[in-house]
N, C-alpha and C. Protein backbone atom coordinates (compact mmCIF):
# COMPACT_ATOMS: atom_id res chain seq x y z
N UNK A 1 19.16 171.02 -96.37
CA UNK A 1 18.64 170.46 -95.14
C UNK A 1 17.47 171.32 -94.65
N UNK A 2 16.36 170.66 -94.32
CA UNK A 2 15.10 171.39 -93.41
C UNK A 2 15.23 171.94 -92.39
N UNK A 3 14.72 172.83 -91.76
CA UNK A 3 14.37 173.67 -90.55
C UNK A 3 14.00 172.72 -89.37
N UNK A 4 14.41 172.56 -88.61
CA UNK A 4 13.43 172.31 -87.03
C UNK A 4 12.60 173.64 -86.74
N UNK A 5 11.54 173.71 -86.44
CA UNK A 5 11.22 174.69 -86.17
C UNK A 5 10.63 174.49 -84.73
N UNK A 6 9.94 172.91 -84.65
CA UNK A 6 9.11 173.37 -83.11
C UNK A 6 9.02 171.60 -82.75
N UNK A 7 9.23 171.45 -81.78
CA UNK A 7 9.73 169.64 -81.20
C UNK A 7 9.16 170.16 -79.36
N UNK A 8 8.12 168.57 -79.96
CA UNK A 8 7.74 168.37 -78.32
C UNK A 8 8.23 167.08 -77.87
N UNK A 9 8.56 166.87 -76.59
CA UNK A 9 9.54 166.73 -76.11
C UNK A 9 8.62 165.55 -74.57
N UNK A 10 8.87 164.36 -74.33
CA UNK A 10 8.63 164.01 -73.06
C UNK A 10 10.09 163.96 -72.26
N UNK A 11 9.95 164.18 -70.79
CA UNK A 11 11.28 164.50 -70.59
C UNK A 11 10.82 164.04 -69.07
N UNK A 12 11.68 163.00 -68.57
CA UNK A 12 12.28 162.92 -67.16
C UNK A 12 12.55 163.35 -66.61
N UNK A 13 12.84 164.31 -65.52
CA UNK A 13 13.32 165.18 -65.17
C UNK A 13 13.48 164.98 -63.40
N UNK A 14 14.37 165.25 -62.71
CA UNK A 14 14.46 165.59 -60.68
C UNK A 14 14.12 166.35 -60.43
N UNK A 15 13.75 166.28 -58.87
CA UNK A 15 12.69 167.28 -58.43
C UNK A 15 13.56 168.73 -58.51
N UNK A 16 14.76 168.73 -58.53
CA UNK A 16 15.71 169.68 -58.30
C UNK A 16 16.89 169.91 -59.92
N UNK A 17 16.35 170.89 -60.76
CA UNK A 17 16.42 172.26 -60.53
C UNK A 17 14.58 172.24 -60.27
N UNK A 18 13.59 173.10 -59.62
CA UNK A 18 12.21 173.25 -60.26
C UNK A 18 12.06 173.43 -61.23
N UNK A 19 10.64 173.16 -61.84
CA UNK A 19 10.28 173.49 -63.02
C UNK A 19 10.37 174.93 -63.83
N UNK A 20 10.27 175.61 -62.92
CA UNK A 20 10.48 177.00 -63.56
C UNK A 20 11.91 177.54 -63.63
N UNK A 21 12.57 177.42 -63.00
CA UNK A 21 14.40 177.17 -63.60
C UNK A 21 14.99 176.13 -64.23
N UNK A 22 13.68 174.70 -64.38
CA UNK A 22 14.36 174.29 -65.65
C UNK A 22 14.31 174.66 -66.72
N UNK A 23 12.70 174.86 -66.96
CA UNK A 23 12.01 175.89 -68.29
C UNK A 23 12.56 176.94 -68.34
N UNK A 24 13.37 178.09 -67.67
CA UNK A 24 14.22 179.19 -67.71
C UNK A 24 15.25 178.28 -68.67
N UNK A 25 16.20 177.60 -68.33
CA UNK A 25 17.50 177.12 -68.52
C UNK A 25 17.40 176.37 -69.68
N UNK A 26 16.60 175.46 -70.00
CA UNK A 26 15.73 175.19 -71.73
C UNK A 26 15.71 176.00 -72.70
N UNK A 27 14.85 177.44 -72.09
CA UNK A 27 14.66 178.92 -72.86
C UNK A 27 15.90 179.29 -73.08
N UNK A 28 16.83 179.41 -72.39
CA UNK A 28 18.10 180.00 -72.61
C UNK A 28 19.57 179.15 -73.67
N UNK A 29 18.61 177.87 -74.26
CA UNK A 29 19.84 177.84 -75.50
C UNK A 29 19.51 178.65 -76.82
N UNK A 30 20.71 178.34 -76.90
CA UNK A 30 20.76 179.75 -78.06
C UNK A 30 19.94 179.50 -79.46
N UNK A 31 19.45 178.45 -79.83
CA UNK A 31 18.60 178.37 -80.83
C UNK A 31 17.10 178.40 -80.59
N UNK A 32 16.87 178.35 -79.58
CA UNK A 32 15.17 178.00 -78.72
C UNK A 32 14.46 179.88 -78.66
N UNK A 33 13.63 179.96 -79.30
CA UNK A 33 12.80 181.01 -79.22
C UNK A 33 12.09 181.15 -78.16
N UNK A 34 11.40 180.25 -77.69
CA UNK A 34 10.45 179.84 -76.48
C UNK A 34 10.51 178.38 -76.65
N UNK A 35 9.64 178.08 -75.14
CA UNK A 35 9.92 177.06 -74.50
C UNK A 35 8.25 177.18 -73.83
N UNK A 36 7.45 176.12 -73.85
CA UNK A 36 6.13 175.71 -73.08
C UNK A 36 6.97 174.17 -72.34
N UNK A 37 6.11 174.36 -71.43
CA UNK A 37 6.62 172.84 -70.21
C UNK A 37 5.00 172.96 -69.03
N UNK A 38 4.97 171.34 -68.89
CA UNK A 38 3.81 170.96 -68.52
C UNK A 38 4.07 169.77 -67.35
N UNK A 39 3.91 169.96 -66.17
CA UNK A 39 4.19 168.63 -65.42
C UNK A 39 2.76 167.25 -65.87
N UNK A 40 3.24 166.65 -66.16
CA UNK A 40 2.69 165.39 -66.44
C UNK A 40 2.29 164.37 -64.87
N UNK A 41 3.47 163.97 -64.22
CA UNK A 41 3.54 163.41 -63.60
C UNK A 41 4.19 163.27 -62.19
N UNK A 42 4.19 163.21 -61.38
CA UNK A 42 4.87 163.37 -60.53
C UNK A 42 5.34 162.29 -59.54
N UNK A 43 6.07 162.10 -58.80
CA UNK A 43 6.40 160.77 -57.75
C UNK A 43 7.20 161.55 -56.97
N UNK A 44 7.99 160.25 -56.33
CA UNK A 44 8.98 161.05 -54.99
C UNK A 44 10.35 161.68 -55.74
N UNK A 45 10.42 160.55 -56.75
CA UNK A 45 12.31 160.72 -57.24
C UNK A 45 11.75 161.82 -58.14
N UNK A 46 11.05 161.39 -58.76
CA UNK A 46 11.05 162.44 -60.53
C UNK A 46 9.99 163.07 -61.27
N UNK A 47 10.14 164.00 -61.64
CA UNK A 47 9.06 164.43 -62.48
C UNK A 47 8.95 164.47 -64.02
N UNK A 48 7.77 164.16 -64.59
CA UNK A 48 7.59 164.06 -65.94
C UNK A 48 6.69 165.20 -66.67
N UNK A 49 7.76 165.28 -67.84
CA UNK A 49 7.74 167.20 -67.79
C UNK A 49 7.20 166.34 -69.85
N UNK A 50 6.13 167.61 -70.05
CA UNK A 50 6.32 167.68 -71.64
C UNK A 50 6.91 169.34 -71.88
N UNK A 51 7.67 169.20 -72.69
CA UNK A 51 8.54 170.66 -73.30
C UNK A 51 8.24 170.51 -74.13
N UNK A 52 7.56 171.93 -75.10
CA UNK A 52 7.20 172.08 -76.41
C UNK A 52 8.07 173.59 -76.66
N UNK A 53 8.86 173.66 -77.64
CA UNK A 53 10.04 174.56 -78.03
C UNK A 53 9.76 174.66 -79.40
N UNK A 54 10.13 176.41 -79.95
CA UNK A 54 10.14 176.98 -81.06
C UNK A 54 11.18 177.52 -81.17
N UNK A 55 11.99 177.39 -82.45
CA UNK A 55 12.13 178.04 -83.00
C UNK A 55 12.87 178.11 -84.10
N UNK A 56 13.84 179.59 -85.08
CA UNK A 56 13.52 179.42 -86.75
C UNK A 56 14.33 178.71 -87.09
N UNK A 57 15.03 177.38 -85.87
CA UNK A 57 16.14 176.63 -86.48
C UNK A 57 16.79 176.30 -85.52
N UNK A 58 15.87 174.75 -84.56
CA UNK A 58 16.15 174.35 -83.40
C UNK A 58 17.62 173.42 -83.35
N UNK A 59 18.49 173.49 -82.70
CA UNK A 59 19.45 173.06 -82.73
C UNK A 59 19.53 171.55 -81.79
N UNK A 60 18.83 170.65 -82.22
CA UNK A 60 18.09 169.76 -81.59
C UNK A 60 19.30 168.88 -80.25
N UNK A 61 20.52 169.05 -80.62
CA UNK A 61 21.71 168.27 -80.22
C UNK A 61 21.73 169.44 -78.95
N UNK A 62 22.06 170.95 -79.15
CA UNK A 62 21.90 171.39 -77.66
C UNK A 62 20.91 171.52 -77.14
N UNK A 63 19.68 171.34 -77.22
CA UNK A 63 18.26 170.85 -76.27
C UNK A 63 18.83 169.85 -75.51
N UNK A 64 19.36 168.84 -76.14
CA UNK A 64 19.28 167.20 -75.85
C UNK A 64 20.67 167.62 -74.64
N UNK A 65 21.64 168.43 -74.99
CA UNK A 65 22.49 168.17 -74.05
C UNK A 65 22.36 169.41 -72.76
N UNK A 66 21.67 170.58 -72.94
CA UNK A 66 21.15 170.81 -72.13
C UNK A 66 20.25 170.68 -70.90
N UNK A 67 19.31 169.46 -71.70
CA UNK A 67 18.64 168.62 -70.32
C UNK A 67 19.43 167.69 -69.76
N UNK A 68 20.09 166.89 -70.29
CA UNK A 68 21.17 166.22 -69.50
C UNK A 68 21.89 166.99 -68.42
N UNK A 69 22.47 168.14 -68.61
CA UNK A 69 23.15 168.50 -68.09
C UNK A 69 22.06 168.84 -66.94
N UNK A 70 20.85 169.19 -67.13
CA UNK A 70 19.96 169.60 -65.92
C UNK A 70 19.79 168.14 -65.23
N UNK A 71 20.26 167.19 -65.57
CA UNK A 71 20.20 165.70 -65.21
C UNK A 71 18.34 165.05 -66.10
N UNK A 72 18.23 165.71 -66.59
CA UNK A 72 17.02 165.18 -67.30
C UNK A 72 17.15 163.61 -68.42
N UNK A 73 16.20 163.21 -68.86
CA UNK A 73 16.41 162.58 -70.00
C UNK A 73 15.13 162.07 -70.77
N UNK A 74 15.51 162.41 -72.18
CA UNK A 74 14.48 162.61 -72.96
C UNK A 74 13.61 160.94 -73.23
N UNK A 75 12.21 161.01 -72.88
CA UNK A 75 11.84 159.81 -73.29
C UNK A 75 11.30 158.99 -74.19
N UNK A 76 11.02 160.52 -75.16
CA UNK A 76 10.34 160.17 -76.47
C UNK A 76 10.14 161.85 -76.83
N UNK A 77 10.51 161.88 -78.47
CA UNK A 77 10.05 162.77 -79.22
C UNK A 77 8.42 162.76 -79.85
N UNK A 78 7.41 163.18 -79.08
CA UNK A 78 6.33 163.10 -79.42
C UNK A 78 5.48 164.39 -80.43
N UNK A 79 5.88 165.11 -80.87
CA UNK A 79 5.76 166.09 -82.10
C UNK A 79 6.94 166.40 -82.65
N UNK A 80 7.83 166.85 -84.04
CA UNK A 80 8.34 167.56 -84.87
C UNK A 80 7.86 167.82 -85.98
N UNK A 81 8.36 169.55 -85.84
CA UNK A 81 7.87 170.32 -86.88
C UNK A 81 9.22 170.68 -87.83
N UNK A 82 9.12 170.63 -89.42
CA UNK A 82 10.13 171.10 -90.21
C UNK A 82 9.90 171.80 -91.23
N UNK A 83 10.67 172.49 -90.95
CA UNK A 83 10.33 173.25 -93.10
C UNK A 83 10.36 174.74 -92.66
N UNK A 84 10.12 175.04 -93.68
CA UNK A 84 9.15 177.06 -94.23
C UNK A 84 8.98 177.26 -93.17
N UNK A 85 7.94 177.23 -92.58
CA UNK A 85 6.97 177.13 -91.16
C UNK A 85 6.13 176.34 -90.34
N UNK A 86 6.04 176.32 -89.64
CA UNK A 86 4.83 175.21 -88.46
C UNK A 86 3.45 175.02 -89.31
N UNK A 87 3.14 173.88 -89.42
CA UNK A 87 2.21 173.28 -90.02
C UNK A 87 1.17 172.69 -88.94
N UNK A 88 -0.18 173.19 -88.83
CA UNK A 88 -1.18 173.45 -87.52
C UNK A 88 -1.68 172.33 -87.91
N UNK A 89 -1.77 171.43 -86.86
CA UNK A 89 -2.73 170.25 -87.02
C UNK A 89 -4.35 170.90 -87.01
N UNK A 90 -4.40 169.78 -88.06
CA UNK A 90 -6.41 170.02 -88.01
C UNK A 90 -7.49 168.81 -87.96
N UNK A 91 -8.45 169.03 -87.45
CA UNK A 91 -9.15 168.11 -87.19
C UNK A 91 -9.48 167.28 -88.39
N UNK A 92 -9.91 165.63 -88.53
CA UNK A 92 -10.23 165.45 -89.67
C UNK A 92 -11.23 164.80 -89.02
N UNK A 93 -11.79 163.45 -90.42
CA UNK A 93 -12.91 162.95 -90.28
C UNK A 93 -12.74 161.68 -89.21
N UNK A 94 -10.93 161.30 -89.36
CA UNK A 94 -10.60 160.23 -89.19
C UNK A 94 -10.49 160.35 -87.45
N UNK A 95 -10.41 161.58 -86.60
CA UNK A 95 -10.32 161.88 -85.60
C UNK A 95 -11.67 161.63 -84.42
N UNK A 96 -12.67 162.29 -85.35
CA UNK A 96 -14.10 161.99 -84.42
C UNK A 96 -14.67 160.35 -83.99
């Protein structure tokens, strides 16, 4: 079986825990190396968070139940990375 190594993440999220004790509480499962988080969006009820997480063997099932438990919910997996190591996107021709 392949590595997870690094999964970005759109994520729903309440105004309550804040962002910076949710991104604490993200950082703190036990397979997550680091944790980047970005408010996207904002309204009255909710905020829309992107989480981008590393590391050498993401345990993708406690991410997923860790934001729940922060009352979050995931709305789409919009990057995964697998294997050896992180593979850097690069510009091509097809991009410009």
């Amino acid at each position: 079986m392949t590595t997870l190594r690094r999964v970005t993440l759109d994520v729903l999220k309440p105004h309550d825990p804040p962002l910076l004790e949710f991104t604490e509480r993200i950082a703190g499962v036990e397979s997550v190396d680091g944790v980047a988080s970005s408010l996207i969006e904002l309204d009255q009820e909710v905020q829309n968070v992107k989480l981008t997480l590393e590391g050498d063997g993401l345990d993708y099932a406690a991410i997923e139940e860790s934001i729940a438990e922060l009352g979050g919910t995931i709305h789409s997996v919009d990057q995964a990375a697998y294997g050896e190591y992180v593979v850097e996107e690069r510009r091509t021709l097809q991009d410009e």
